[in-house]
N, C-alpha and C. Protein backbone atom coordinates (compact mmCIF):
# COMPACT_ATOMS: atom_id res chain seq x y z
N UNK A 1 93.88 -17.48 151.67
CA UNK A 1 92.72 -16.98 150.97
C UNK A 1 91.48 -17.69 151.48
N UNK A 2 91.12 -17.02 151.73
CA UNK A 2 89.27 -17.58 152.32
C UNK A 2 88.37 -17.62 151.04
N UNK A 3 87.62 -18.75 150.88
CA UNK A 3 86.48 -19.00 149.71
C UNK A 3 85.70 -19.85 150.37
N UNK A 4 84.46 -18.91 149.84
CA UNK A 4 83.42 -20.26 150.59
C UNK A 4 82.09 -20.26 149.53
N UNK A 5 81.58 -21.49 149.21
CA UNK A 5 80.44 -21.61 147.88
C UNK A 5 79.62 -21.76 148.45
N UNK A 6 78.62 -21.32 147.89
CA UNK A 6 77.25 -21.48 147.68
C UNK A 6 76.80 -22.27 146.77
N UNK A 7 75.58 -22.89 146.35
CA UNK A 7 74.77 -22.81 145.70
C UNK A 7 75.31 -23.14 144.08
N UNK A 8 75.32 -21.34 143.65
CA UNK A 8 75.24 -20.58 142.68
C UNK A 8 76.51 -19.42 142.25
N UNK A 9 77.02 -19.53 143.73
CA UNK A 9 78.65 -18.57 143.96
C UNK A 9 79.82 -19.23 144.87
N UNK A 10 80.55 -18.42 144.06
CA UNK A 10 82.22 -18.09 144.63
C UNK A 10 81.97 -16.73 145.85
N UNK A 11 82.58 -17.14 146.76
CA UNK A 11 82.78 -15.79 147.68
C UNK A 11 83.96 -15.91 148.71
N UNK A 12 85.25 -15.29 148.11
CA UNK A 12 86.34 -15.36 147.88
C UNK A 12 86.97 -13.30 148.09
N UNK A 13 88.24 -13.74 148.97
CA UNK A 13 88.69 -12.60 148.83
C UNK A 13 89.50 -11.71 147.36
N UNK A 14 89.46 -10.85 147.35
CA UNK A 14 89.95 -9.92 146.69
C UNK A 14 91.12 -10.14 145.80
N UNK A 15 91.45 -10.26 144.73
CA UNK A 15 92.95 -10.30 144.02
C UNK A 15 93.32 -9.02 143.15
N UNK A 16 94.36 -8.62 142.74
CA UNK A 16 94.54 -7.37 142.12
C UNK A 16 93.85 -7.85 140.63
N UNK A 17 93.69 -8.71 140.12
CA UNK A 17 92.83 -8.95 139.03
C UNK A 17 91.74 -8.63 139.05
N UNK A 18 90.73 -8.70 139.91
CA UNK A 18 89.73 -7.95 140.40
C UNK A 18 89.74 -6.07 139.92
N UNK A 19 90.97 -5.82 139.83
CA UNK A 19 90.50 -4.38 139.68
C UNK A 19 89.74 -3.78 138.63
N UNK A 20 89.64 -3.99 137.13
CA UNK A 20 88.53 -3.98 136.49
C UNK A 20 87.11 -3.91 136.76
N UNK A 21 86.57 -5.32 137.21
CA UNK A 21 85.39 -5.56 137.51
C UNK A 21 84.95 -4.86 139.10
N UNK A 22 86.12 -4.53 139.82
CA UNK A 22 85.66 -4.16 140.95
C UNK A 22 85.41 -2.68 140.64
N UNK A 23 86.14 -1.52 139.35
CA UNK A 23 85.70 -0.52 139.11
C UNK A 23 84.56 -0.38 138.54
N UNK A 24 84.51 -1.10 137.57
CA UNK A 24 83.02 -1.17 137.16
C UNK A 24 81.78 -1.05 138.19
N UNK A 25 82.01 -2.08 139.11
CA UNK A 25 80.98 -1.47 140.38
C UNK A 25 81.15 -0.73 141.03
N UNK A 26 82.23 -0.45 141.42
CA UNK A 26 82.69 0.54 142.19
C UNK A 26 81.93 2.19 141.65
N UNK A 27 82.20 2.53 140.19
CA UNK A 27 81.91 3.43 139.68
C UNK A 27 80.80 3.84 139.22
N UNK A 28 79.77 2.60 139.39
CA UNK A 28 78.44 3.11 138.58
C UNK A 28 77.88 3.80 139.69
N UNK A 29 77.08 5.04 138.74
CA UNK A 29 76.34 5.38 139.33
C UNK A 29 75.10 5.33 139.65
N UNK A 30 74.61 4.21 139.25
CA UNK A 30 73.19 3.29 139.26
C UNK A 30 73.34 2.46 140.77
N UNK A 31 74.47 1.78 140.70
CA UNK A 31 74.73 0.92 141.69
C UNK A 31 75.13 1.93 143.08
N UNK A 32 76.05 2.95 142.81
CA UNK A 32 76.69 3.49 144.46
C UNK A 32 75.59 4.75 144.54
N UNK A 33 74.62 4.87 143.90
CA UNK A 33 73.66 5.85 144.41
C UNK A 33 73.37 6.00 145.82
N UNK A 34 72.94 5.56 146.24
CA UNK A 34 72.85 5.38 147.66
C UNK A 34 74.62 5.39 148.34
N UNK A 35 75.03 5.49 147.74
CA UNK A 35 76.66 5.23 148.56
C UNK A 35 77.63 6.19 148.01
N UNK A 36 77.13 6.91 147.75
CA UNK A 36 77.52 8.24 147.04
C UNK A 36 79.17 8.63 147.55
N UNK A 37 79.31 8.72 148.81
CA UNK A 37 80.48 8.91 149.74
C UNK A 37 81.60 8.22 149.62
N UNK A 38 81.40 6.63 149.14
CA UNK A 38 82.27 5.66 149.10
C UNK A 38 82.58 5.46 147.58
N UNK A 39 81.80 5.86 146.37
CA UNK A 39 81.84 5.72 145.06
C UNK A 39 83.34 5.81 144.62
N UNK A 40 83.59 4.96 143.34
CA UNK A 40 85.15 5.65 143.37
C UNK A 40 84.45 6.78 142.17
N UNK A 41 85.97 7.38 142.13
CA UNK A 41 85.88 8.61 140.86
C UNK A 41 86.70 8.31 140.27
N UNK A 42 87.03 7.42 139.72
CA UNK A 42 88.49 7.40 138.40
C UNK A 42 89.00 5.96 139.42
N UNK A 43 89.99 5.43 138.21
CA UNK A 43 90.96 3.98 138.53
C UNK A 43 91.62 4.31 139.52
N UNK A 44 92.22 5.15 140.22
CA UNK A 44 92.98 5.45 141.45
C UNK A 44 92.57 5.47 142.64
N UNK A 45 90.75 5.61 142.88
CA UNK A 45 90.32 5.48 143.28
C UNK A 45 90.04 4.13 144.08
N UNK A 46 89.78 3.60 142.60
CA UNK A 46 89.38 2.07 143.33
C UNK A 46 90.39 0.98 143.30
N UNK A 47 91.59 1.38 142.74
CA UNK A 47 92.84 1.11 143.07
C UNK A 47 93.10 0.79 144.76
N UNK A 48 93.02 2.07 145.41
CA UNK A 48 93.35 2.28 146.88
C UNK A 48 92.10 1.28 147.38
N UNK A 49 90.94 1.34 147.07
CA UNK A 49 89.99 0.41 147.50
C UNK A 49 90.32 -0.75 147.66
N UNK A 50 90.55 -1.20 145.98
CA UNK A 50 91.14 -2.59 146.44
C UNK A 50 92.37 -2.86 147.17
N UNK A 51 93.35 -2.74 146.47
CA UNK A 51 94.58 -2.53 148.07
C UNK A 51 93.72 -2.46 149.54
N UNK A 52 92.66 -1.77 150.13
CA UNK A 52 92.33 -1.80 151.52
C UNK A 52 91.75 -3.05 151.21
N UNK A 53 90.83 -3.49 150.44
CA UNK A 53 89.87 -4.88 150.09
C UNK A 53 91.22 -5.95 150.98
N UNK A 54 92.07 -6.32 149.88
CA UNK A 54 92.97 -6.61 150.27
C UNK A 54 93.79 -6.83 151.29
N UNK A 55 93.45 -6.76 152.16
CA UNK A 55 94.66 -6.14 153.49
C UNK A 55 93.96 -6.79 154.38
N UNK A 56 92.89 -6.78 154.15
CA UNK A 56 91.65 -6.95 155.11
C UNK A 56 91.84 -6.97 157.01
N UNK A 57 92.30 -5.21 156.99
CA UNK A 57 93.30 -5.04 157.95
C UNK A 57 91.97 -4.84 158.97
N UNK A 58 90.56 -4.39 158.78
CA UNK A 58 89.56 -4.25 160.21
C UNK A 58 88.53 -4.86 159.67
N UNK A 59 88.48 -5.99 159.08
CA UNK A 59 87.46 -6.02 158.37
C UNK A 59 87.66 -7.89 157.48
N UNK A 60 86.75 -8.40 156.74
CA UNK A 60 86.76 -9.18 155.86
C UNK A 60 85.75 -8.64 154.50
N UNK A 61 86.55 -8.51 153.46
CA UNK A 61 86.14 -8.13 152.12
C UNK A 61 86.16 -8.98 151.00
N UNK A 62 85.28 -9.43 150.43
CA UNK A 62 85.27 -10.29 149.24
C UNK A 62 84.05 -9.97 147.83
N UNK A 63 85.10 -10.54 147.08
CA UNK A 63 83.76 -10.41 145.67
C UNK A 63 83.31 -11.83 145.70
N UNK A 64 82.21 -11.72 144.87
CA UNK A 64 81.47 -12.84 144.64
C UNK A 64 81.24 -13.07 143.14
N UNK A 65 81.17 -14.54 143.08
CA UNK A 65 81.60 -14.56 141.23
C UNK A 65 80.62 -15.74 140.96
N UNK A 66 80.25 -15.60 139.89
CA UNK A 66 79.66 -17.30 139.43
C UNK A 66 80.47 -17.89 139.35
N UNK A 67 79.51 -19.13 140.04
CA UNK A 67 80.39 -20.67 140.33
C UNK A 67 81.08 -21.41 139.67
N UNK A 68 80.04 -20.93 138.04
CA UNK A 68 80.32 -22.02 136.77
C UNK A 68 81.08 -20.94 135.69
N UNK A 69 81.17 -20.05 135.67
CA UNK A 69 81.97 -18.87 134.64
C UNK A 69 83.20 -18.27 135.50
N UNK A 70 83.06 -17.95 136.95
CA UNK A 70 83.95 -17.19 137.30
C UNK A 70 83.78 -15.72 137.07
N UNK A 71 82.47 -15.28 136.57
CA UNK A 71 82.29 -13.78 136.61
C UNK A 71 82.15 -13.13 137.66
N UNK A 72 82.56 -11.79 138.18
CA UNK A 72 83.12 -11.33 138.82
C UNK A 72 81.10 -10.48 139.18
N UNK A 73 80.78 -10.48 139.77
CA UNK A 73 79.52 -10.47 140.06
C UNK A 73 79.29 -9.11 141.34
N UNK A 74 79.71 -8.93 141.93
CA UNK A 74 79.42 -7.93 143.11
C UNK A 74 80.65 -8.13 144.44
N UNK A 75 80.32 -7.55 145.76
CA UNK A 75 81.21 -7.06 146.80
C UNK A 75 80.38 -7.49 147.94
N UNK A 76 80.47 -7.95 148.82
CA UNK A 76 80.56 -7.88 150.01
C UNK A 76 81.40 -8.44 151.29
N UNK A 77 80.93 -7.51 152.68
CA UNK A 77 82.12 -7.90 153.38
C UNK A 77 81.57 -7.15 154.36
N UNK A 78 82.35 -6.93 155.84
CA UNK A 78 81.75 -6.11 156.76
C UNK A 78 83.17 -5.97 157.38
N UNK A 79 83.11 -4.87 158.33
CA UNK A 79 84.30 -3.87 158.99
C UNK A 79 83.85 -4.11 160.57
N UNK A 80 85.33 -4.82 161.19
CA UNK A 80 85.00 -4.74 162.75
C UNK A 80 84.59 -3.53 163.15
N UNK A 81 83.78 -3.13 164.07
CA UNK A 81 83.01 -2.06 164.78
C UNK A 81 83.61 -2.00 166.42
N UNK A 82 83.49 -3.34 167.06
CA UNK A 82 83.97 -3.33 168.25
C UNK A 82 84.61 -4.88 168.45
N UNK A 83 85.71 -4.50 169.25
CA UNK A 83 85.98 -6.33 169.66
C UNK A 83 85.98 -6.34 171.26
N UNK A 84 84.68 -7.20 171.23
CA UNK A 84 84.91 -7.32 172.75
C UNK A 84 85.23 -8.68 173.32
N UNK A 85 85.16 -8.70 174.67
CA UNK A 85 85.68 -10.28 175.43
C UNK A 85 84.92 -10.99 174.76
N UNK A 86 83.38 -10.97 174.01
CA UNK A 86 82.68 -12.04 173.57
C UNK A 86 82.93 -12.64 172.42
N UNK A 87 83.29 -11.35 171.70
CA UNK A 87 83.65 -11.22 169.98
C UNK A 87 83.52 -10.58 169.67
N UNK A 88 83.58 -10.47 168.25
CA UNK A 88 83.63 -8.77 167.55
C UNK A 88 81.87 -8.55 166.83
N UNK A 89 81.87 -7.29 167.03
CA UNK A 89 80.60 -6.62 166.44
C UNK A 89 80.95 -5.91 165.33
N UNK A 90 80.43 -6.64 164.23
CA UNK A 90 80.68 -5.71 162.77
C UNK A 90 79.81 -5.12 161.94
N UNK A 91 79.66 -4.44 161.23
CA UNK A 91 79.32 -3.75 160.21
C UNK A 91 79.21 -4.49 158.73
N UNK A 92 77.80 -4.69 157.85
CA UNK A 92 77.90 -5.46 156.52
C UNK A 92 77.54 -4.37 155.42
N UNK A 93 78.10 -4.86 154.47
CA UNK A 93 77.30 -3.95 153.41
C UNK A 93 77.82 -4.87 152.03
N UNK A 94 77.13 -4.51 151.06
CA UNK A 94 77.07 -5.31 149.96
C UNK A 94 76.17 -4.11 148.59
N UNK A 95 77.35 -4.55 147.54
CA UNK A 95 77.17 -3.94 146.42
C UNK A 95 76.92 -5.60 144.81
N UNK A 96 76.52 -5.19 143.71
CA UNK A 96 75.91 -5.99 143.15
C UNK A 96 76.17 -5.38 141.64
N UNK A 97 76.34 -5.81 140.42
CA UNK A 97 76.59 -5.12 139.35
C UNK A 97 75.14 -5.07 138.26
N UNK A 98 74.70 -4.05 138.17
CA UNK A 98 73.23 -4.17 137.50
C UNK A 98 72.95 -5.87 136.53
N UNK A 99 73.72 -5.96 135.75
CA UNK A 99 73.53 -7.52 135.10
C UNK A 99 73.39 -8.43 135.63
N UNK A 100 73.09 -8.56 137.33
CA UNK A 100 73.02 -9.16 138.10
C UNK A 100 71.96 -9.75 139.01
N UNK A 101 71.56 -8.38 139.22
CA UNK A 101 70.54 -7.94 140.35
C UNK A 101 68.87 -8.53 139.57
N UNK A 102 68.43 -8.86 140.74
CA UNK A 102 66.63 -9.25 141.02
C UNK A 102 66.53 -10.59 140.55
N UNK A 103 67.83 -11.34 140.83
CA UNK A 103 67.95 -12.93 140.49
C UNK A 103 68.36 -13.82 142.02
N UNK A 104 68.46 -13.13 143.13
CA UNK A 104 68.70 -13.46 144.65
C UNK A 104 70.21 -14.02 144.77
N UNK A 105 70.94 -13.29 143.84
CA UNK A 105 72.53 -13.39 144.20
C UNK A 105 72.91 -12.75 145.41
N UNK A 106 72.00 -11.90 145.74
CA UNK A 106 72.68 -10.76 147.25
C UNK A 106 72.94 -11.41 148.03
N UNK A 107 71.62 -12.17 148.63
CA UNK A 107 71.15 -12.43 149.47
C UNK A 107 71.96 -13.57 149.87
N UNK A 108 72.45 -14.61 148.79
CA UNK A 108 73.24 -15.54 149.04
C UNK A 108 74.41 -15.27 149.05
N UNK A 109 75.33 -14.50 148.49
CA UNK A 109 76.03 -14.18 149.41
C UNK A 109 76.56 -13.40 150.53
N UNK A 110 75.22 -12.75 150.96
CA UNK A 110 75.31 -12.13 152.03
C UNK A 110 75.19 -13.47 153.02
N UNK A 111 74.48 -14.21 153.29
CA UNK A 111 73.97 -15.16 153.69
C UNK A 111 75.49 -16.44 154.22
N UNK A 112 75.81 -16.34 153.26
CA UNK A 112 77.44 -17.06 152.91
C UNK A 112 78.48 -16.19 154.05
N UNK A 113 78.34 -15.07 153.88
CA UNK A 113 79.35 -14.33 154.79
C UNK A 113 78.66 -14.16 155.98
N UNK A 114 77.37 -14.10 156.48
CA UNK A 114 76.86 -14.37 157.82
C UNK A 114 77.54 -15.76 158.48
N UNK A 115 77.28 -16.54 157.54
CA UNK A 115 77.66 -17.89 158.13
C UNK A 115 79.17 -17.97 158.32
N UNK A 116 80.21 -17.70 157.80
CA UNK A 116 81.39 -17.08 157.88
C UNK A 116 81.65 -16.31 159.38
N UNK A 117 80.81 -15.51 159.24
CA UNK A 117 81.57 -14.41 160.40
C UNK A 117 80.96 -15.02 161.64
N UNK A 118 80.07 -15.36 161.80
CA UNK A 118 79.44 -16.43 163.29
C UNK A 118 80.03 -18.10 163.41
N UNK A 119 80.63 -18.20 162.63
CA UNK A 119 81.22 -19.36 162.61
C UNK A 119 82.77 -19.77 162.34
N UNK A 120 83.08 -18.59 162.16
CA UNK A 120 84.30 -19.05 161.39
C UNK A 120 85.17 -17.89 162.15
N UNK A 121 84.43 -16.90 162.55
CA UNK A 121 85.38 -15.88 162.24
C UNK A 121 84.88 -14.74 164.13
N UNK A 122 84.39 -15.39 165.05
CA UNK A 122 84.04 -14.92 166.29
C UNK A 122 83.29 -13.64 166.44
N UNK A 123 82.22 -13.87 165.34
CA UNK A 123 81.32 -12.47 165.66
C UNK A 123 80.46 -12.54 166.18
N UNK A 124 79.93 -11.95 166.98
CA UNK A 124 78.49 -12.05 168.01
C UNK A 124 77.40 -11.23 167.23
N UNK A 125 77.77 -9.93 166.66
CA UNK A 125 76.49 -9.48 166.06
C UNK A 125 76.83 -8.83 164.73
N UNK A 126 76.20 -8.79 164.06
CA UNK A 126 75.98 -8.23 162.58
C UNK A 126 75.57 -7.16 162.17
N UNK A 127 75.64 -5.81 162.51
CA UNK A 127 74.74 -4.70 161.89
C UNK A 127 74.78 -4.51 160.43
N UNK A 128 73.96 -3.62 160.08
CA UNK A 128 73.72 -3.00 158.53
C UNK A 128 72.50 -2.01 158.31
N UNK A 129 72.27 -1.30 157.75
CA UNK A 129 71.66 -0.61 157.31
C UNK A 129 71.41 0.29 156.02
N UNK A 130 70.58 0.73 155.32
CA UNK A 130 70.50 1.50 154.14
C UNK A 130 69.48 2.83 154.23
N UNK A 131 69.25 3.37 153.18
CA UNK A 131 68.01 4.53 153.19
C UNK A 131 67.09 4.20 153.29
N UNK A 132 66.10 4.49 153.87
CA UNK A 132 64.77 4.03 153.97
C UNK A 132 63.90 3.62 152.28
N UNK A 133 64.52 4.52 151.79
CA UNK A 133 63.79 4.60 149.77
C UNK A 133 64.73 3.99 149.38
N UNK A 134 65.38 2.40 149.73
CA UNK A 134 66.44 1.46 149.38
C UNK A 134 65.60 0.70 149.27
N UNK A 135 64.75 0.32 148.73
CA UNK A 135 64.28 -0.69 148.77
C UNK A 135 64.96 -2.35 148.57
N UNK A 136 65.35 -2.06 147.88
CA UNK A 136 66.15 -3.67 147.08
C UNK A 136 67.23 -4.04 148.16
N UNK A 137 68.03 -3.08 149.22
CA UNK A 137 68.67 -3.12 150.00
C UNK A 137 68.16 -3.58 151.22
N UNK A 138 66.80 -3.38 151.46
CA UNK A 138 66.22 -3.72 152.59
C UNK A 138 65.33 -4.61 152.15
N UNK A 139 65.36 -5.35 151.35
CA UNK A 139 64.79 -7.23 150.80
C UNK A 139 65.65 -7.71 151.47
N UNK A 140 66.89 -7.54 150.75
CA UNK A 140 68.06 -8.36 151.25
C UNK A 140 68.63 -8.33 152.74
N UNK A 141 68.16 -7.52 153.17
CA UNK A 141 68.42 -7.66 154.66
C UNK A 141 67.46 -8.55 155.36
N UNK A 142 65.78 -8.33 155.14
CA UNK A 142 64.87 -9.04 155.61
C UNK A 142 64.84 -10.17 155.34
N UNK A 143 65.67 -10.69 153.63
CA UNK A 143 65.57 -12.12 153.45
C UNK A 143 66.46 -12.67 154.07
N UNK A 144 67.57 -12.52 154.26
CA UNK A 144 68.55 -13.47 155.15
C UNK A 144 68.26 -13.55 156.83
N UNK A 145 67.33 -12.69 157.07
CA UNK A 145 66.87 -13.06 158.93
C UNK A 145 67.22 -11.46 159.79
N UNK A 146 68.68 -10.53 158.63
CA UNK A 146 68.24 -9.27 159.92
C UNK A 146 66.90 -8.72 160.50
N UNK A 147 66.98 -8.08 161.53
CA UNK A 147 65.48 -7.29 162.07
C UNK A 147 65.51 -5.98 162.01
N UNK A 148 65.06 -5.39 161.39
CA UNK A 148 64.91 -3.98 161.86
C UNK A 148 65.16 -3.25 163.45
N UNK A 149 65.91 -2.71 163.73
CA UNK A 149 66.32 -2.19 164.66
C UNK A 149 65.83 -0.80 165.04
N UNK A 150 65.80 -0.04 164.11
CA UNK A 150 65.31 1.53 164.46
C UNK A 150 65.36 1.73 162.97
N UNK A 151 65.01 3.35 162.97
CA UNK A 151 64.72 4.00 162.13
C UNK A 151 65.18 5.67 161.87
N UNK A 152 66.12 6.13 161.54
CA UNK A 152 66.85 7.51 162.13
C UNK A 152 66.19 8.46 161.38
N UNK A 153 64.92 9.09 161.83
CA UNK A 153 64.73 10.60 160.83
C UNK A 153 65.60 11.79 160.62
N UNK A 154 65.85 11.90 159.15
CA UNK A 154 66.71 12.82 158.48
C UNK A 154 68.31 12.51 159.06
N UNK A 155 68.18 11.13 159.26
CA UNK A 155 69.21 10.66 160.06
C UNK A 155 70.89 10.88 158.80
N UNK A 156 70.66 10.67 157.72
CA UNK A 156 71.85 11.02 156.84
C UNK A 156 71.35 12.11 155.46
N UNK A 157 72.50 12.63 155.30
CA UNK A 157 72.77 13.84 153.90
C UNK A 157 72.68 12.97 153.01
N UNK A 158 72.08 12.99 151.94
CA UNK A 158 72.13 12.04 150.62
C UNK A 158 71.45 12.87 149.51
N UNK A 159 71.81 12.97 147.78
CA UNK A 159 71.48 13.98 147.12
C UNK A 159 71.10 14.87 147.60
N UNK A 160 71.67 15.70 148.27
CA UNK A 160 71.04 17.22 148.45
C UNK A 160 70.15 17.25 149.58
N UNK A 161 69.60 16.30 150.36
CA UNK A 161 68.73 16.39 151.08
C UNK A 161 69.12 15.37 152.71
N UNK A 162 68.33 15.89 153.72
CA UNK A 162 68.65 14.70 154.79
C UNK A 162 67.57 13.75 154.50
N UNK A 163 67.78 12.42 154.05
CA UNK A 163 67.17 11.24 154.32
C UNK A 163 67.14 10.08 155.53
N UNK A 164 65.64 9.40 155.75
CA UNK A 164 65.34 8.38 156.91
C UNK A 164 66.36 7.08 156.54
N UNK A 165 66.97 6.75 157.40
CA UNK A 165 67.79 5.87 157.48
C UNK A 165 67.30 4.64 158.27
N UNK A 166 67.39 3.06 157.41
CA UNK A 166 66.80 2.07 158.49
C UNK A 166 67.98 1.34 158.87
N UNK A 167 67.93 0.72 160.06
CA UNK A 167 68.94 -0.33 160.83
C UNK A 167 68.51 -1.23 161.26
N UNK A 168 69.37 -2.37 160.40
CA UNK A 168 69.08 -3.44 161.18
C UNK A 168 70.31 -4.59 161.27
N UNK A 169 70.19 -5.82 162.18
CA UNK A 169 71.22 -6.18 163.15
C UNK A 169 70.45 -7.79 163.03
N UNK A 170 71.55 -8.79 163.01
CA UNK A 170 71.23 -10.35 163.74
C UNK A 170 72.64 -10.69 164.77
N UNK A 171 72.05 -11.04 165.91
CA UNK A 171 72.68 -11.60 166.53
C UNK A 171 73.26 -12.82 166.16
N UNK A 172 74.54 -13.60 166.82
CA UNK A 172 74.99 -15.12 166.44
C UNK A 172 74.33 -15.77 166.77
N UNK A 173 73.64 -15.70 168.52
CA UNK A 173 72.20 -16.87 168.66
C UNK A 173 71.27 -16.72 168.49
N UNK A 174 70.88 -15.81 167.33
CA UNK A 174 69.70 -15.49 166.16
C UNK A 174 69.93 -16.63 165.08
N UNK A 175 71.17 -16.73 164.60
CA UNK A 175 71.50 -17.59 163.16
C UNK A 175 71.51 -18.86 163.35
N UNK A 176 72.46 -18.96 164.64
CA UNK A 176 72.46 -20.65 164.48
C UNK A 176 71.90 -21.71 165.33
């Protein structure tokens, strides 16, 4: 089991105890708005989620909890993309449970798992991205050091409409 603290958090892989609190985020629709695609719909849903959480068969997945309660607080983790001779290039994303959010829990443990995957774990680069009208999603990217990379017009389907999509990326000899 991988755990690594912060601060203020636990950021720790996945246990089937988790499945509660991981539906709860999993399912709101406040929180997976923007993630509409990945939302679960019912306990079976995020059942299979966690089981993949779990497995952490292309990827490293963890929740994040307070340090001093153990509350089960939000998700993040990122999915290998490519492995090359240098290292692997992955994919981040991070979810947060409204009782949570606009107190800079993201950021730290997003921040926590950067340091993880360039150090611990042979990654050379980091991508991520959200909707352009994400705002709170794209704090948290700018506060931990990603850069904006591009910008995709009508680049994804989201409620009913194609929305601008932003990207952005840190390299390993960006971080350390």
């Amino acid at each position: 089991m991988i755990i690594l603290e912060t601060e203020r958090l636990v950021v720790r892989n996945y246990r089937e105890s988790d499945l509660e609190p991981m539906h709860r985020l999993w399912s709101d629709p406040d929180v997976m708005y923007f993630l509409d695609d990945i939302m679960s719909h019912g306990l079976e849903d995020t059942k299979n989620n966690l089981k993949y959480a779990m497995s952490n068969s292309d990827g490293h997945y963890f929740c994040f909890c307070d340090k001093e309660t153990g509350e089960f607080m939000g998700s993040v983790g990122y999915t290998i993309t490519h492995n090359t001779p240098l290292g692997k290039i992955v994919h981040l994303g991070y979810l947060l449970l409204p009782e949570y959010q606009g107190r800079g829990f993201t950021p730290e443990a997003v921040q926590a798992v950067i340091k993880f995957a360039f150090e611990q774990d042979n990654c050379i680069r980091i991508t991520t991205g959200c909707h352009k009208d994400n705002d709170a999603s794209r704090k948290v990217m700018e506060k931990v050091g990603f850069r904006k990379e591009g910008e995709g017009i009508n680049a994804t389907y989201h409620d009913g409409v194609m929305k601008d999509r932003l990207e952005y990326a840190i390299n390993r000899d960006e971080f350390l």
